[in-house]
PDB file of N, CA and C in Angstrom:
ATOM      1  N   UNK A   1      78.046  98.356 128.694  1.00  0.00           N
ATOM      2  CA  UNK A   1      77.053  99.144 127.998  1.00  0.00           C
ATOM      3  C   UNK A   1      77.783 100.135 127.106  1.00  0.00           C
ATOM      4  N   UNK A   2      77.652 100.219 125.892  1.00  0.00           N
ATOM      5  CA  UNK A   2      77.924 101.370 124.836  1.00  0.00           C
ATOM      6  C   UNK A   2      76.747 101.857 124.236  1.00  0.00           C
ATOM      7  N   UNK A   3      77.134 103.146 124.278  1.00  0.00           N
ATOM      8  CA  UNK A   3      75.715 103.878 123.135  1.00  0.00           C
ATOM      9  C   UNK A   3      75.910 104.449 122.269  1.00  0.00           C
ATOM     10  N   UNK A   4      75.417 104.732 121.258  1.00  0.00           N
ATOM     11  CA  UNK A   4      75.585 104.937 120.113  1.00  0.00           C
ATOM     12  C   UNK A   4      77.338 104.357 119.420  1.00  0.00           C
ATOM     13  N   UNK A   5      76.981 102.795 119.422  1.00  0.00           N
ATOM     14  CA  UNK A   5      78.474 102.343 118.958  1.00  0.00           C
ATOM     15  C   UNK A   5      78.259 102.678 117.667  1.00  0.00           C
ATOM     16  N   UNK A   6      79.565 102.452 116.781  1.00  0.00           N
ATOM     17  CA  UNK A   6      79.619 102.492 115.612  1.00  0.00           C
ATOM     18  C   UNK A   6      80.997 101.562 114.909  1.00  0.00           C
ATOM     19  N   UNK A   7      81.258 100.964 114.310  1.00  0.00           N
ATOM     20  CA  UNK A   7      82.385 100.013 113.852  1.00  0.00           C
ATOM     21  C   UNK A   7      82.688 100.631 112.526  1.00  0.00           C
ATOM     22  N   UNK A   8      83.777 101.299 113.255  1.00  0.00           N
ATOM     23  CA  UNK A   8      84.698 102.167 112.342  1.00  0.00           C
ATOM     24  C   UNK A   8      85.946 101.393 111.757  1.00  0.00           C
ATOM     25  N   UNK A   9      85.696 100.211 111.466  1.00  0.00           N
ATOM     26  CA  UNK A   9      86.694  99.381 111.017  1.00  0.00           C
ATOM     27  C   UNK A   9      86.819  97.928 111.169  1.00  0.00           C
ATOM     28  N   UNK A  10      86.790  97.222 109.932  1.00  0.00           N
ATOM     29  CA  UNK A  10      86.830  95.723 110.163  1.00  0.00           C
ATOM     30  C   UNK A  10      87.812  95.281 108.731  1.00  0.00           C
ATOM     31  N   UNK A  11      87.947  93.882 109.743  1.00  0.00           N
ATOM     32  CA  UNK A  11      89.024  93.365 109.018  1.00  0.00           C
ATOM     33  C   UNK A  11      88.908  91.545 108.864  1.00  0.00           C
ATOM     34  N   UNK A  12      89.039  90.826 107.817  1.00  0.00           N
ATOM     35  CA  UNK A  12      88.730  89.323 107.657  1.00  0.00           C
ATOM     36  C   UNK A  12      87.151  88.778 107.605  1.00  0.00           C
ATOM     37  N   UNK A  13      87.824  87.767 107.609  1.00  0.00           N
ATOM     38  CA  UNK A  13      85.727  87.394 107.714  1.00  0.00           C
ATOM     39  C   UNK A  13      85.802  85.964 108.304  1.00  0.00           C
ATOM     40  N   UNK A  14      84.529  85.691 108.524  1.00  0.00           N
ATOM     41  CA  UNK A  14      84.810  84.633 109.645  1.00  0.00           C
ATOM     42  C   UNK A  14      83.195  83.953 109.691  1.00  0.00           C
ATOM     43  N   UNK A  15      83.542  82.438 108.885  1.00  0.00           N
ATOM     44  CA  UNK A  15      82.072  81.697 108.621  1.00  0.00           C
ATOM     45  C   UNK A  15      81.634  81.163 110.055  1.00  0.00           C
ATOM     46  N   UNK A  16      80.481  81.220 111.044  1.00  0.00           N
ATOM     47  CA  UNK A  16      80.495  80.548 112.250  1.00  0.00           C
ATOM     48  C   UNK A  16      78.933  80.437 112.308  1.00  0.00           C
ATOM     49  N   UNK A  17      78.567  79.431 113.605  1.00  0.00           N
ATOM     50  CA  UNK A  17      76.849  79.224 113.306  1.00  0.00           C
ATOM     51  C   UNK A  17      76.313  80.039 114.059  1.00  0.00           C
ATOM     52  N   UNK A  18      75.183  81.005 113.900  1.00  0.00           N
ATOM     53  CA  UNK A  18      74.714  81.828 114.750  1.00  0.00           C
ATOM     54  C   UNK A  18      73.459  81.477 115.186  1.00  0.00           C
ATOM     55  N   UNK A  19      72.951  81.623 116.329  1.00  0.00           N
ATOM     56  CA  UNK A  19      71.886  81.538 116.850  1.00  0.00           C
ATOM     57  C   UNK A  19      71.047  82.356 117.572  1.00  0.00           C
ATOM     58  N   UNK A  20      69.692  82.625 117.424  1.00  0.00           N
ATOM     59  CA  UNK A  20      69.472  84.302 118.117  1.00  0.00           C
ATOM     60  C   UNK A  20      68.094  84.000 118.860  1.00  0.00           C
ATOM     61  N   UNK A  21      68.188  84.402 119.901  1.00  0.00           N
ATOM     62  CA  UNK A  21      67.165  84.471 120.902  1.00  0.00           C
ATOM     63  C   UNK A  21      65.063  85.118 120.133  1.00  0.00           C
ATOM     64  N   UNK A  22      65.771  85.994 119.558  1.00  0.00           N
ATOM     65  CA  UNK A  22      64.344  86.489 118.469  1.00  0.00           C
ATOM     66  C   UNK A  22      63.610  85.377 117.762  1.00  0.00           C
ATOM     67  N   UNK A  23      64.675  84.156 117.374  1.00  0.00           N
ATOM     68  CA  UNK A  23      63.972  82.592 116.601  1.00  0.00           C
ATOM     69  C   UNK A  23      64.921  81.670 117.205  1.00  0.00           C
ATOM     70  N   UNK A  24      63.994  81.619 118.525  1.00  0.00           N
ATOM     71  CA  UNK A  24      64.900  80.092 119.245  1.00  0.00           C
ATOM     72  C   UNK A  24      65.037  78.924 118.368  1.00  0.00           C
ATOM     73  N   UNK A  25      65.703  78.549 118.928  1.00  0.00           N
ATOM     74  CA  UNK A  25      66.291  77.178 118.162  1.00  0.00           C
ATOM     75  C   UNK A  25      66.424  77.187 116.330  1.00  0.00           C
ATOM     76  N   UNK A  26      66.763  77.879 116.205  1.00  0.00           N
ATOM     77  CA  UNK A  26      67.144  78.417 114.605  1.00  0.00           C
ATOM     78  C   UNK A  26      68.684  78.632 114.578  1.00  0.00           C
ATOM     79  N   UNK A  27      69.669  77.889 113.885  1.00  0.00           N
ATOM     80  CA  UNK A  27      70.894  78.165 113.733  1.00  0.00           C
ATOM     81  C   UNK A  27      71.606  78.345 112.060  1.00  0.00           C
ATOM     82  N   UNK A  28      72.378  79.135 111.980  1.00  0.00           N
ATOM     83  CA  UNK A  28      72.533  79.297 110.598  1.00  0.00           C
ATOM     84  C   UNK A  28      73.949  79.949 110.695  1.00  0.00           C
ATOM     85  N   UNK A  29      74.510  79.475 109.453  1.00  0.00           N
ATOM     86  CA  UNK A  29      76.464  79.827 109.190  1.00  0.00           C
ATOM     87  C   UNK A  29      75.971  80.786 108.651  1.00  0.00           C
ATOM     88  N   UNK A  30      76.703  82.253 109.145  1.00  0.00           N
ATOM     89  CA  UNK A  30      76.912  83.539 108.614  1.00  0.00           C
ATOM     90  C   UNK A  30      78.131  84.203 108.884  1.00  0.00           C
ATOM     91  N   UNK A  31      78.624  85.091 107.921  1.00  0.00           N
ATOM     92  CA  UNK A  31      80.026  84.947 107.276  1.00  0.00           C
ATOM     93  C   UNK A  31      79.694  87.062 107.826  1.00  0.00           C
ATOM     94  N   UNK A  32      80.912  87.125 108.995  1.00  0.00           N
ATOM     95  CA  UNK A  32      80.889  88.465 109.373  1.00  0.00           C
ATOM     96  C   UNK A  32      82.353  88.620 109.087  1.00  0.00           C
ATOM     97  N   UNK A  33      82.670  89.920 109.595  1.00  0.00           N
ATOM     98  CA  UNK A  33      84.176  90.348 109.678  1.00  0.00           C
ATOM     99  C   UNK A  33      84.926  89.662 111.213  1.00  0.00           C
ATOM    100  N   UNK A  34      86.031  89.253 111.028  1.00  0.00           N
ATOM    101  CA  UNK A  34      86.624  88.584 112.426  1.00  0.00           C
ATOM    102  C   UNK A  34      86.990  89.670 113.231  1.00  0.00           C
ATOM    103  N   UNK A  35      87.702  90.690 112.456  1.00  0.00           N
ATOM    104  CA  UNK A  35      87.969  91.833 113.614  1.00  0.00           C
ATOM    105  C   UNK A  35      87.002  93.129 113.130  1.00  0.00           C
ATOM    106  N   UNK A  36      86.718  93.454 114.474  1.00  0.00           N
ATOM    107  CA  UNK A  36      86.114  94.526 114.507  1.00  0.00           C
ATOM    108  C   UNK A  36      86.745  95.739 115.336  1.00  0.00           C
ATOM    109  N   UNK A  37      86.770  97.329 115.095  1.00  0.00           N
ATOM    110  CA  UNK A  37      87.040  98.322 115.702  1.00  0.00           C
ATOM    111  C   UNK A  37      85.653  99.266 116.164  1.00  0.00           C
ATOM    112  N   UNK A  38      85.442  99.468 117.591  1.00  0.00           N
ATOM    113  CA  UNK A  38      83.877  99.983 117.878  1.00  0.00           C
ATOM    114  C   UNK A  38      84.675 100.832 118.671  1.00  0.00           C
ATOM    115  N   UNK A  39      83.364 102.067 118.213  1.00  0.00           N
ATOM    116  CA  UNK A  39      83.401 103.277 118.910  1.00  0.00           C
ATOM    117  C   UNK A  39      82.213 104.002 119.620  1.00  0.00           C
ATOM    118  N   UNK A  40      82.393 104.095 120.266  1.00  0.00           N
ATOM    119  CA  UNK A  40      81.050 104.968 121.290  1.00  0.00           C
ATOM    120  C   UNK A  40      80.747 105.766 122.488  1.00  0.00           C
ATOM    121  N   UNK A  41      79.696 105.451 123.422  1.00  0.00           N
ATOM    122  CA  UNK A  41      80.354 106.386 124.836  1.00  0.00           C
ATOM    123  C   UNK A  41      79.615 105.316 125.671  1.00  0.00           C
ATOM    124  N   UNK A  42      80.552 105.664 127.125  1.00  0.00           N
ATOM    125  CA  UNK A  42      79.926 104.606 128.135  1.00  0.00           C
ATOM    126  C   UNK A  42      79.126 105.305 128.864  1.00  0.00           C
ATOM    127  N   UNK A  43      78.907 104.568 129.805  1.00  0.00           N
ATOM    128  CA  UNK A  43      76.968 105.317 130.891  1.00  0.00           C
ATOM    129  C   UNK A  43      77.647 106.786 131.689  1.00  0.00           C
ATOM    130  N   UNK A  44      78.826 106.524 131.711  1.00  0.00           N
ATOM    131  CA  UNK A  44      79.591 107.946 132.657  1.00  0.00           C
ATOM    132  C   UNK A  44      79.670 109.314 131.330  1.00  0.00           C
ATOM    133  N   UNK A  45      79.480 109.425 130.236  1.00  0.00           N
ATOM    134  CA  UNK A  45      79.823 109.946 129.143  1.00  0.00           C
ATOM    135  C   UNK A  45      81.285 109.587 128.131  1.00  0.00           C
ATOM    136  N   UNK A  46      82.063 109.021 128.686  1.00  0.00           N
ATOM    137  CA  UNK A  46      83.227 109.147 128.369  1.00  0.00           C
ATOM    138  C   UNK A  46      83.094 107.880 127.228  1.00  0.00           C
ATOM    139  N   UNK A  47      84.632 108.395 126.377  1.00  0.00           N
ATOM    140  CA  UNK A  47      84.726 107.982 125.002  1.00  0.00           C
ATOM    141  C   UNK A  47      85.227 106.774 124.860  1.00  0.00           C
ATOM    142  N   UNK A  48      84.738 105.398 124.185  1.00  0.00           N
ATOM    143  CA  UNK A  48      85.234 103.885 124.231  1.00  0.00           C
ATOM    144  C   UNK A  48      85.226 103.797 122.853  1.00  0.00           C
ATOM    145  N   UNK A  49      86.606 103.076 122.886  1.00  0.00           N
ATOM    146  CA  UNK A  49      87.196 102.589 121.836  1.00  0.00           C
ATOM    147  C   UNK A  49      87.988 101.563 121.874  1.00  0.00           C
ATOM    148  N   UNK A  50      87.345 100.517 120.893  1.00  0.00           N
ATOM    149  CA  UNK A  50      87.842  98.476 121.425  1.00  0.00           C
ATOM    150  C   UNK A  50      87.591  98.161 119.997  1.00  0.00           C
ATOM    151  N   UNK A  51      88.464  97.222 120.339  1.00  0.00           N
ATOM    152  CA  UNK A  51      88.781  96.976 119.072  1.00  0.00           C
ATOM    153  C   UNK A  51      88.807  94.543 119.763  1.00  0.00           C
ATOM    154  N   UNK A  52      87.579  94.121 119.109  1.00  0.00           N
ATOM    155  CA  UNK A  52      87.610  92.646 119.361  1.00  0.00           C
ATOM    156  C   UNK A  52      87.703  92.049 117.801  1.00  0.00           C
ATOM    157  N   UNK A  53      87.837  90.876 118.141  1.00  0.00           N
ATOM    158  CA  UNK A  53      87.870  89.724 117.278  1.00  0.00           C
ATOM    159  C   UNK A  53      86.537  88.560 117.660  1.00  0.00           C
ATOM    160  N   UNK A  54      87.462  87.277 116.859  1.00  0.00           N
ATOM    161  CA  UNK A  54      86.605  86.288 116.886  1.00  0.00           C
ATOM    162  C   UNK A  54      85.023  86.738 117.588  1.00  0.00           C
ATOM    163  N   UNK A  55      84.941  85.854 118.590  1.00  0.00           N
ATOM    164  CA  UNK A  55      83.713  85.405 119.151  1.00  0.00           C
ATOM    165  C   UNK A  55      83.083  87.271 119.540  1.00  0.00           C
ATOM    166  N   UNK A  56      83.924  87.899 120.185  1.00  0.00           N
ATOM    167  CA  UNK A  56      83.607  89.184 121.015  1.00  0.00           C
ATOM    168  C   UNK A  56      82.839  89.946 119.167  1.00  0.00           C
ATOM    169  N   UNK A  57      83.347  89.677 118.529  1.00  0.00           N
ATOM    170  CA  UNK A  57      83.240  90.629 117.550  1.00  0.00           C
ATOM    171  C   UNK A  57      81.966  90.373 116.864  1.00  0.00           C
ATOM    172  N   UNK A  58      81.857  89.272 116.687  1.00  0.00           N
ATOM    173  CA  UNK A  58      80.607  88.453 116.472  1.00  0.00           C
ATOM    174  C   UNK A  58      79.505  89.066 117.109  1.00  0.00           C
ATOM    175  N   UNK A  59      79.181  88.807 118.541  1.00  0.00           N
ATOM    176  CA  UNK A  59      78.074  89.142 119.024  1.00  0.00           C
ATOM    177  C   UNK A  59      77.737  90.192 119.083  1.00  0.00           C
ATOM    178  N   UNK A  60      79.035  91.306 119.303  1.00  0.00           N
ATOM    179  CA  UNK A  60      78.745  93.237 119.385  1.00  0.00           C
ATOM    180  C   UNK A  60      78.064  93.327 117.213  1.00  0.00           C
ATOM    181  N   UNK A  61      78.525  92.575 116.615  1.00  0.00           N
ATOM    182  CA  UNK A  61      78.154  92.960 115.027  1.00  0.00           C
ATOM    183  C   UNK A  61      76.533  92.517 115.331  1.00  0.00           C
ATOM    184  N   UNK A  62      76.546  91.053 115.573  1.00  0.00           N
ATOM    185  CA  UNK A  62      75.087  90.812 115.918  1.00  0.00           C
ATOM    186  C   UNK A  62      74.076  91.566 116.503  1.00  0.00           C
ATOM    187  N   UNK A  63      74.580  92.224 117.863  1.00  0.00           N
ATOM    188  CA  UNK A  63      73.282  93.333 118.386  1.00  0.00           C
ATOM    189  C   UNK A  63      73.702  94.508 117.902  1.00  0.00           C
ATOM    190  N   UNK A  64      74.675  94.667 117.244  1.00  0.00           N
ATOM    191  CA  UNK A  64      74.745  96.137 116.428  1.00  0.00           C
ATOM    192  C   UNK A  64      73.644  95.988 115.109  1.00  0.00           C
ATOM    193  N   UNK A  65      73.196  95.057 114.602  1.00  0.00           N
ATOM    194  CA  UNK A  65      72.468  94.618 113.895  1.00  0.00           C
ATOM    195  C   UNK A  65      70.953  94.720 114.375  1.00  0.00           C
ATOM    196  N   UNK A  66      70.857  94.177 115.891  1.00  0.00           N
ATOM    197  CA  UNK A  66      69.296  94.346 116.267  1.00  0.00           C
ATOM    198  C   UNK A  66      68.982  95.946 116.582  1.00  0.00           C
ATOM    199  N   UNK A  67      70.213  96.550 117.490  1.00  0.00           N
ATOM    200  CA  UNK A  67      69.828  97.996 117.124  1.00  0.00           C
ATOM    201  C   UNK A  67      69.547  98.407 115.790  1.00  0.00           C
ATOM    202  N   UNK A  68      69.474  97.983 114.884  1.00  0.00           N
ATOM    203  CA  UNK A  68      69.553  98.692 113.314  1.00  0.00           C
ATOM    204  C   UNK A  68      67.889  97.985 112.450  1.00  0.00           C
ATOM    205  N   UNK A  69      67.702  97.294 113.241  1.00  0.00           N
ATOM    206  CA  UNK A  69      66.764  96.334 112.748  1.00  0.00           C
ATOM    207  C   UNK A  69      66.737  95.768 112.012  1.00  0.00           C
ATOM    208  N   UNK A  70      67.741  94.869 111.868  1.00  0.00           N
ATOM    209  CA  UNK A  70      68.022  93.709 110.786  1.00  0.00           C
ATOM    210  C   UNK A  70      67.998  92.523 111.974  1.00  0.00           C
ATOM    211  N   UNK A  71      67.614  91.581 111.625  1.00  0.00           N
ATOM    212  CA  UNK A  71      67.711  90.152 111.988  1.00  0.00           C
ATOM    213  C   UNK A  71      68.875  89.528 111.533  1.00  0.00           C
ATOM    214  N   UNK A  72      69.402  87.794 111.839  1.00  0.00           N
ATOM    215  CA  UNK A  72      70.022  87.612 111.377  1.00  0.00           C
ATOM    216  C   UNK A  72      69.609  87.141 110.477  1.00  0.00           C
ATOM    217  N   UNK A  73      68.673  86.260 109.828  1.00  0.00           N
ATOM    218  CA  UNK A  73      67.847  86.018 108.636  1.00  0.00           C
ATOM    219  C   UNK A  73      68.053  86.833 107.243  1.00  0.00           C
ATOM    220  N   UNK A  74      68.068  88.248 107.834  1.00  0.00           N
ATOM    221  CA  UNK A  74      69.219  89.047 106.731  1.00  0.00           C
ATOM    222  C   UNK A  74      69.868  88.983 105.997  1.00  0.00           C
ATOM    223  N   UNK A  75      70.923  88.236 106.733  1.00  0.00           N
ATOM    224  CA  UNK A  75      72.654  88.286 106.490  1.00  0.00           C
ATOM    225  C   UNK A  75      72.539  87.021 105.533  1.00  0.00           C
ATOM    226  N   UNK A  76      71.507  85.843 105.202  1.00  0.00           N
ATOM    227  CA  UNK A  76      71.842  84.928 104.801  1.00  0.00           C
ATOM    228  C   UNK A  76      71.695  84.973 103.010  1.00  0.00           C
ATOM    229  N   UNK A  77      72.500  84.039 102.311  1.00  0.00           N
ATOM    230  CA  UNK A  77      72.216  83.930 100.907  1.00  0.00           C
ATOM    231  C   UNK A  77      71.175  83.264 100.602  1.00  0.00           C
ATOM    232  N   UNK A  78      70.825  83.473  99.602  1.00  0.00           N
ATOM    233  CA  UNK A  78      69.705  82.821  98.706  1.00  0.00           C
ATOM    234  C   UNK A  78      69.089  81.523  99.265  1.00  0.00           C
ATOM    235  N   UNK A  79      70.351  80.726  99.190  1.00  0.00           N
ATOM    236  CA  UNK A  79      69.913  79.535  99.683  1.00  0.00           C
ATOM    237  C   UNK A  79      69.766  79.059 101.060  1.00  0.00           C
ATOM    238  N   UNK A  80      70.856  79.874 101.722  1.00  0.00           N
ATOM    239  CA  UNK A  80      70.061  79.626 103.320  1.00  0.00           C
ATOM    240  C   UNK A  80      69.000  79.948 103.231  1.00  0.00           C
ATOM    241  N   UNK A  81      68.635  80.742 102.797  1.00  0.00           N
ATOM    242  CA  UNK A  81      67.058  82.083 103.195  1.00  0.00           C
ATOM    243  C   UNK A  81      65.812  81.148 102.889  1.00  0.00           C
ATOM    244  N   UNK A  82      66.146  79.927 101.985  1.00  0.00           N
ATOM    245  CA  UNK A  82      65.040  79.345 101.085  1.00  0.00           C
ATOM    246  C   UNK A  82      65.075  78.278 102.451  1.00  0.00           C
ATOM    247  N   UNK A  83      66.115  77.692 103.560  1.00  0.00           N
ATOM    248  CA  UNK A  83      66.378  76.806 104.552  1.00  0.00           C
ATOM    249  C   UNK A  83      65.333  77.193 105.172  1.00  0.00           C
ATOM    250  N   UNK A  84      65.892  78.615 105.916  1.00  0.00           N
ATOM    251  CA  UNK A  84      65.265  79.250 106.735  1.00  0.00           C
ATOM    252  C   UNK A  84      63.482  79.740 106.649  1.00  0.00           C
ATOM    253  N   UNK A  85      62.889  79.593 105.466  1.00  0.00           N
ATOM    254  CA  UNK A  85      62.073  80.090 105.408  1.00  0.00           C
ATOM    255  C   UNK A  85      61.542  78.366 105.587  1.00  0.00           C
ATOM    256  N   UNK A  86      61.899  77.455 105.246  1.00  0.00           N
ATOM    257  CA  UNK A  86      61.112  76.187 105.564  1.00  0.00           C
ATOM    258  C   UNK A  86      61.465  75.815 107.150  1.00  0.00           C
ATOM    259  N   UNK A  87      62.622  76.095 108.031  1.00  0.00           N
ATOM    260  CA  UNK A  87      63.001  76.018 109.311  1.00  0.00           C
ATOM    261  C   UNK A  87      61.689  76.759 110.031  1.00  0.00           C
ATOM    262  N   UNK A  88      61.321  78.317 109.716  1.00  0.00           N
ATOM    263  CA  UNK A  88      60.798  78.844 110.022  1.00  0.00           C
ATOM    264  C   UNK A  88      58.992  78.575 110.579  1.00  0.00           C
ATOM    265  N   UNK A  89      58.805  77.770 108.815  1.00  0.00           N
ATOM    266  CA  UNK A  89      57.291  77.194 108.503  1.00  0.00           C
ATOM    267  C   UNK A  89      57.467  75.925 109.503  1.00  0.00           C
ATOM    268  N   UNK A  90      58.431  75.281 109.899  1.00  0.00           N
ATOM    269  CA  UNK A  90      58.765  73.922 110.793  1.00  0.00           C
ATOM    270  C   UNK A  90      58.157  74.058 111.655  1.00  0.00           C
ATOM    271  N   UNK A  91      58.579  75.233 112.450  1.00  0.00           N
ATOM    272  CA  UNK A  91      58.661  75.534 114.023  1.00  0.00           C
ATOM    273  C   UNK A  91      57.272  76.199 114.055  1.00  0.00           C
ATOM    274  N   UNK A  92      56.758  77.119 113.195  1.00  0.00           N
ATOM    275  CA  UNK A  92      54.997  77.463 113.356  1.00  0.00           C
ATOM    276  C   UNK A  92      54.552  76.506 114.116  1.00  0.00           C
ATOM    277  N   UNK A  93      54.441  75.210 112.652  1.00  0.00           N
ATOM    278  CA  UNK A  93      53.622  74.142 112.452  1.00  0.00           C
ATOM    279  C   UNK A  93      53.903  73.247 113.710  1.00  0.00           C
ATOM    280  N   UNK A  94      55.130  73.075 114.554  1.00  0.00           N
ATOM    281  CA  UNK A  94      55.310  72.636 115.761  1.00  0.00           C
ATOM    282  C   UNK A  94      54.767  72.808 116.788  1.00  0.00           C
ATOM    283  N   UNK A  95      54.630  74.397 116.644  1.00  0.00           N
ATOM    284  CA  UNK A  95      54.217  75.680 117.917  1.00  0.00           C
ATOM    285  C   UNK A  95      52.531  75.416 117.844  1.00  0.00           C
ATOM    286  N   UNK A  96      52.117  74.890 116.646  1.00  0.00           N
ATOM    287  CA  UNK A  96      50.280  74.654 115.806  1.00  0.00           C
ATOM    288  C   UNK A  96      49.952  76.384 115.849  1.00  0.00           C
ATOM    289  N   UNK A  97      51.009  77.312 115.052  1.00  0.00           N
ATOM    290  CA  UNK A  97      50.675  78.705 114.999  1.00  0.00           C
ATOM    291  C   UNK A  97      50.895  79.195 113.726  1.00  0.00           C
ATOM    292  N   UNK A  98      49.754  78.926 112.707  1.00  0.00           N
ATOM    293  CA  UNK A  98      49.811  79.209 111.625  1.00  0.00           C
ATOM    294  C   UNK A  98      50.087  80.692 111.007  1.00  0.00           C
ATOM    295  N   UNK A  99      49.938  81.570 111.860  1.00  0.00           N
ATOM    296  CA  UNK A  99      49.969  83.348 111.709  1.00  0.00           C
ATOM    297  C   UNK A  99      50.332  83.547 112.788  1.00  0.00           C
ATOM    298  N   UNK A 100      51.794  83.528 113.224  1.00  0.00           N
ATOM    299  CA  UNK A 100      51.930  84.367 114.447  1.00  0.00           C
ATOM    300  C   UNK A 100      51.644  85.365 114.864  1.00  0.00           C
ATOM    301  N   UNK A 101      52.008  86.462 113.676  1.00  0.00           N
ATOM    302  CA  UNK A 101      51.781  88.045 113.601  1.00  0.00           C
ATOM    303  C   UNK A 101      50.348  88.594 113.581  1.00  0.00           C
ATOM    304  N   UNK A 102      49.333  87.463 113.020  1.00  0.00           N
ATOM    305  CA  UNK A 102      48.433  88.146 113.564  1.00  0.00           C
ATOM    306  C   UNK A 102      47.583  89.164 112.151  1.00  0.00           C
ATOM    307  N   UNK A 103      48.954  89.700 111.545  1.00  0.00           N
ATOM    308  CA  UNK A 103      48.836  90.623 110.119  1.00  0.00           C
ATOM    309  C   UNK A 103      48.830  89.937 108.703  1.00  0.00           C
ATOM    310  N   UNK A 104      48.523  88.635 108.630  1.00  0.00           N
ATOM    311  CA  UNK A 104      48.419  88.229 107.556  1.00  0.00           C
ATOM    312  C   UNK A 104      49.775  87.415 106.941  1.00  0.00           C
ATOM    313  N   UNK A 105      51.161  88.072 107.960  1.00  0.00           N
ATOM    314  CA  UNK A 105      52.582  87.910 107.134  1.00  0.00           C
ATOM    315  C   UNK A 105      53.049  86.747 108.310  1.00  0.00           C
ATOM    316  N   UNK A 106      53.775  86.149 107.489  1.00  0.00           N
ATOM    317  CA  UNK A 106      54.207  84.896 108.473  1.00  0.00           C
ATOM    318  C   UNK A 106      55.450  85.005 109.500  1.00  0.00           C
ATOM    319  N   UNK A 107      56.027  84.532 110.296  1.00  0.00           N
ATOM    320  CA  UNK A 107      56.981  85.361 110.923  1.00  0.00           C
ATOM    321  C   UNK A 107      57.702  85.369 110.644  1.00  0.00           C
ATOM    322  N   UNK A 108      58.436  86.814 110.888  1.00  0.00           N
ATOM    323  CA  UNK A 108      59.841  87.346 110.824  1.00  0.00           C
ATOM    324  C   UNK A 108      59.220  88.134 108.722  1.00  0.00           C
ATOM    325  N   UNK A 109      58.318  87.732 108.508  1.00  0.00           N
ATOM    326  CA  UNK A 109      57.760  88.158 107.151  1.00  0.00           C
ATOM    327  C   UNK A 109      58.621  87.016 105.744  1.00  0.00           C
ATOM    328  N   UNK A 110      59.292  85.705 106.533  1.00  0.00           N
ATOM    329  CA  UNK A 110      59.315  85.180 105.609  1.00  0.00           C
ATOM    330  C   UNK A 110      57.699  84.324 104.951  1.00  0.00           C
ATOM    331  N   UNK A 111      57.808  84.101 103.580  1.00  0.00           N
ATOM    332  CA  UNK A 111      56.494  83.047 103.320  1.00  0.00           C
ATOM    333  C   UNK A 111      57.253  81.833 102.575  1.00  0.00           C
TER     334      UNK A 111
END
């Protein structure tokens, strides 16, 4: 557990397929930093400072992301986004849930 992390430093980048529990079965190549340096405090108060790569670095950027409220849907270019927004309309139309949200906007607010 860290709280209030913050990544005070990254380094490389690193194309890999991500997949996120928020849109099961949705996978998509997104291009993060390979190393990361995080800073924060643990549940006792005291001060943490780690510094991961590859895979570790990946997932702390990823939920450093859901704390922030970005999705990964975000992170993607143009043309994933145009994938994703038909991946998205797929899985409705699978689910037979034409408006998930309920508000008019389709989910995750792609249309």
């Amino acid at each position: 557990m860290l709280l209030n992390p913050v990544i005070v430093e990254s380094d490389g980048e690193w194309d890999f397929t991500e997949g996120c529990l928020s849109i099961p079965g949705l996978h998509f190549d997104i291009v993060r930093p390979r190393r990361i340096h995080v800073t924060g405090i643990d549940l006792d108060g005291n001060e943490v400072d780690l510094e991961a790569d590859d895979y570790l670095a990946r997932v702390i950027q990823h939920e450093l992301d859901h704390l922030d409220g970005v999705l990964m849907l975000e992170r993607l270019d143009d043309d994933q986004r145009r994938a994703a927004r038909r991946a998205v309309r797929q899985l409705q139309l699978r689910q037979g849930d034409d408006e998930p949200t309920g508000s008019g906007r389709s989910l995750f607010g792609l249309r």
